[in-house]
C-alpha atoms as a PDB file:
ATOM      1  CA  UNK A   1     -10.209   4.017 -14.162  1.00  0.00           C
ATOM      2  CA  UNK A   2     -11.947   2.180 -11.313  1.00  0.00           C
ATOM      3  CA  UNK A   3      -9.528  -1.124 -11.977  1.00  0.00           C
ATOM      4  CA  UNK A   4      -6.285   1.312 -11.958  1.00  0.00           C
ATOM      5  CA  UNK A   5      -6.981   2.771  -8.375  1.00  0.00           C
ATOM      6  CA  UNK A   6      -7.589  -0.882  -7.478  1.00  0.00           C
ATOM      7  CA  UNK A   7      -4.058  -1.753  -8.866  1.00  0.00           C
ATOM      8  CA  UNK A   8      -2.448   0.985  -6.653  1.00  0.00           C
ATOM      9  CA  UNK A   9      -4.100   0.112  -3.805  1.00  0.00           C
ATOM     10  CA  UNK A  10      -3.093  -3.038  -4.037  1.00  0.00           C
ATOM     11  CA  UNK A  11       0.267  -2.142  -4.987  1.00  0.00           C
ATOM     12  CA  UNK A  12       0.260  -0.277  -1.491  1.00  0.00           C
ATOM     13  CA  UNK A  13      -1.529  -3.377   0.157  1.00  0.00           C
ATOM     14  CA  UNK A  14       1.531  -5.524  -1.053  1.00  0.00           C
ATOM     15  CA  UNK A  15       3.900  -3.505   0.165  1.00  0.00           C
ATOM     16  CA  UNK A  16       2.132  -3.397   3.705  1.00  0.00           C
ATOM     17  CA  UNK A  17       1.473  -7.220   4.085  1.00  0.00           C
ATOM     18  CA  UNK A  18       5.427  -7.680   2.884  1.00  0.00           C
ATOM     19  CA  UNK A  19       6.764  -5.734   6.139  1.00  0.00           C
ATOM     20  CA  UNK A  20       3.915  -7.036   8.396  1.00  0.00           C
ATOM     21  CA  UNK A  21       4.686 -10.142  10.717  1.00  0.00           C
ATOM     22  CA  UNK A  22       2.306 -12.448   9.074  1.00  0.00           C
ATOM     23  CA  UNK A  23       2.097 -11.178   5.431  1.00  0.00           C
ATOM     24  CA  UNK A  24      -1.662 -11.343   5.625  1.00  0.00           C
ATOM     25  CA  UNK A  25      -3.891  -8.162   6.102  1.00  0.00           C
ATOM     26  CA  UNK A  26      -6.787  -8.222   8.265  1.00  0.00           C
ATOM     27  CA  UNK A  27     -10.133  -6.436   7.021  1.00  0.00           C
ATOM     28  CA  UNK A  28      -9.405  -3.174   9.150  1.00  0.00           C
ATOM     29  CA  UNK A  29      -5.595  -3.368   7.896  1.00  0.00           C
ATOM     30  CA  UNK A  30      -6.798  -3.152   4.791  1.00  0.00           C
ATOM     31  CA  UNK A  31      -9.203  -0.355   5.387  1.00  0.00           C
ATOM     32  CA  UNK A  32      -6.769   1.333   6.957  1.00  0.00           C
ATOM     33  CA  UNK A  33      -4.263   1.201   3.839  1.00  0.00           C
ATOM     34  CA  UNK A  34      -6.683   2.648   1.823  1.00  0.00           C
ATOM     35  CA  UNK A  35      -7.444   5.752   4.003  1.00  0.00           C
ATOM     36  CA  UNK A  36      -3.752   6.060   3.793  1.00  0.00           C
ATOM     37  CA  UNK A  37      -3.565   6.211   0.083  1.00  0.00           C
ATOM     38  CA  UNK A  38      -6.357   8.569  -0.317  1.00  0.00           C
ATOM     39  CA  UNK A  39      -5.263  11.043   2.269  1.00  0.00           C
ATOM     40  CA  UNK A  40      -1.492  10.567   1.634  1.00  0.00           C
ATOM     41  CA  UNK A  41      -0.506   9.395  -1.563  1.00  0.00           C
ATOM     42  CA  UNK A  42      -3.071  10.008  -4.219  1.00  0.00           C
ATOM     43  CA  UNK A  43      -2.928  14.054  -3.686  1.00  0.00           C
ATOM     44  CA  UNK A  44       0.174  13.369  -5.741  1.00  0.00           C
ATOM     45  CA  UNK A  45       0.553   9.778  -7.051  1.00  0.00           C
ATOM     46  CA  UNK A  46      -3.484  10.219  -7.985  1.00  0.00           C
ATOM     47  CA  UNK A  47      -6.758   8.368  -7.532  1.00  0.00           C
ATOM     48  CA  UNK A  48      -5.703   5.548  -9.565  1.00  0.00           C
ATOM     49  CA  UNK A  49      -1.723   5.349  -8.438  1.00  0.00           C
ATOM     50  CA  UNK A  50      -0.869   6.997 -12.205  1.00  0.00           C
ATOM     51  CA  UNK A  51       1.197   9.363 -10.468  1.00  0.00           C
ATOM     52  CA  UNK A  52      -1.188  12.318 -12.481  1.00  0.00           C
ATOM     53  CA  UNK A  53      -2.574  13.847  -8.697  1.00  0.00           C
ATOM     54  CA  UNK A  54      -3.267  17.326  -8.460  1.00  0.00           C
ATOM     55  CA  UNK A  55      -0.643  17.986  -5.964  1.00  0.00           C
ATOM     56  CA  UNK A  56       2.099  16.273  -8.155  1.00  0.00           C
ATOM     57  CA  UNK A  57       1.505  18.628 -11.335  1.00  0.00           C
ATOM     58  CA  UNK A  58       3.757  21.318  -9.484  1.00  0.00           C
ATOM     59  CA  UNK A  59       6.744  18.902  -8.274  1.00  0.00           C
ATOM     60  CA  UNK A  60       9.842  19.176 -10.678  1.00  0.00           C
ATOM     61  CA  UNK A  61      10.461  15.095 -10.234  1.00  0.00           C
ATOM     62  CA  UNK A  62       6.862  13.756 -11.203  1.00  0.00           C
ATOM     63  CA  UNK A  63       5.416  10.837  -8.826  1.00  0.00           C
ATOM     64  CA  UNK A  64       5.590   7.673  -9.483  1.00  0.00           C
ATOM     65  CA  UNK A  65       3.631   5.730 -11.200  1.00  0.00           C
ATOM     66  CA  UNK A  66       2.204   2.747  -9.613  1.00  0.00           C
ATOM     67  CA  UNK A  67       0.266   1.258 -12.287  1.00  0.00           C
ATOM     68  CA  UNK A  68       3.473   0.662 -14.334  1.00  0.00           C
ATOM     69  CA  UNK A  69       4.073  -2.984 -13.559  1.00  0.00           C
ATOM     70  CA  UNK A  70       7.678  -3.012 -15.534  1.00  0.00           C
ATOM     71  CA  UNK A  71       9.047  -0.039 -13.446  1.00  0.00           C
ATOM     72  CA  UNK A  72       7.046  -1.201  -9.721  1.00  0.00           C
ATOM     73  CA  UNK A  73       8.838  -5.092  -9.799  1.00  0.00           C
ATOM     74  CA  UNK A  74      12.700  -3.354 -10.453  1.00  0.00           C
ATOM     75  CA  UNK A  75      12.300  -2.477  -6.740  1.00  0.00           C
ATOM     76  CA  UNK A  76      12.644  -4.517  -3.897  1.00  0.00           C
ATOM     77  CA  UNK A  77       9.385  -4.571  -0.789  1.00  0.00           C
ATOM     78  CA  UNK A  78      12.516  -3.455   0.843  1.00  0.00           C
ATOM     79  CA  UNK A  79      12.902  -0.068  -0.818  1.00  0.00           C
ATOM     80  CA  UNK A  80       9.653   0.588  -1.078  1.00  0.00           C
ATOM     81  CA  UNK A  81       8.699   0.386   2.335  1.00  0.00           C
ATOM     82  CA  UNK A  82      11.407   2.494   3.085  1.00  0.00           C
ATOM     83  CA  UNK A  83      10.510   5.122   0.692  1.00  0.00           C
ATOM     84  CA  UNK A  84       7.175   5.121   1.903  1.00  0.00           C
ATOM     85  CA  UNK A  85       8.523   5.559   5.359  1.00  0.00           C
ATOM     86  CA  UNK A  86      10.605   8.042   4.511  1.00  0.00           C
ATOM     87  CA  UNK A  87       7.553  10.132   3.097  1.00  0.00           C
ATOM     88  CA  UNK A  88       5.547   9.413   6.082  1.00  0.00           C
ATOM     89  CA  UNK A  89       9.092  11.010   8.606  1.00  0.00           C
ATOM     90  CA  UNK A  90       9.353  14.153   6.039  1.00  0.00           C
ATOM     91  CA  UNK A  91       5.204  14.285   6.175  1.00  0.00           C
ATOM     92  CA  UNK A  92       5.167  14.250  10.370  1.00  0.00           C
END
């Protein structure tokens, strides 16, 4: 279970250094998408990025799941960063 939150966050971490200017991720960047994913995402999408979080059980389209390789690479970085954007505008 440990490796499969590991695999989101680095799912999320890819999709970070992908829009940032120099594709790298400093230590605190890093950090930082972490405390994202725990306090935004995984409520829904879960610990491990399964998309089995509490707060997901009661939405009619389940989350996604982010440990599902196949499904994750049919998207571009493009999309996903703006889907994650999007969440962040309909969280604010």
């Amino acid at each position: 279970m440990h490796s499969r939150r590991i695999l989101a966050i680095i799912v999320a971490l890819g999709c970070a250094a992908a829009v940032s200017n120099q594709g790298l991720l400093s230590a605190a960047g890093i950090s930082a998408a972490r405390d994202n994913f725990d306090g935004q995402c995984a409520k829904c999408h879960g610990e491990s990025g399964q998309g089995d979080g509490p707060a997901g059980m009661s939405l009619s389209i389940r989350p996604r799941n982010f440990t599902d390789c196949s499904r994750m690479s049919k998207d571009s970085n493009e999309r996903i960063f703006n889907i994650i954007k999007g969440a962040a505008n309909r969280r604010a």
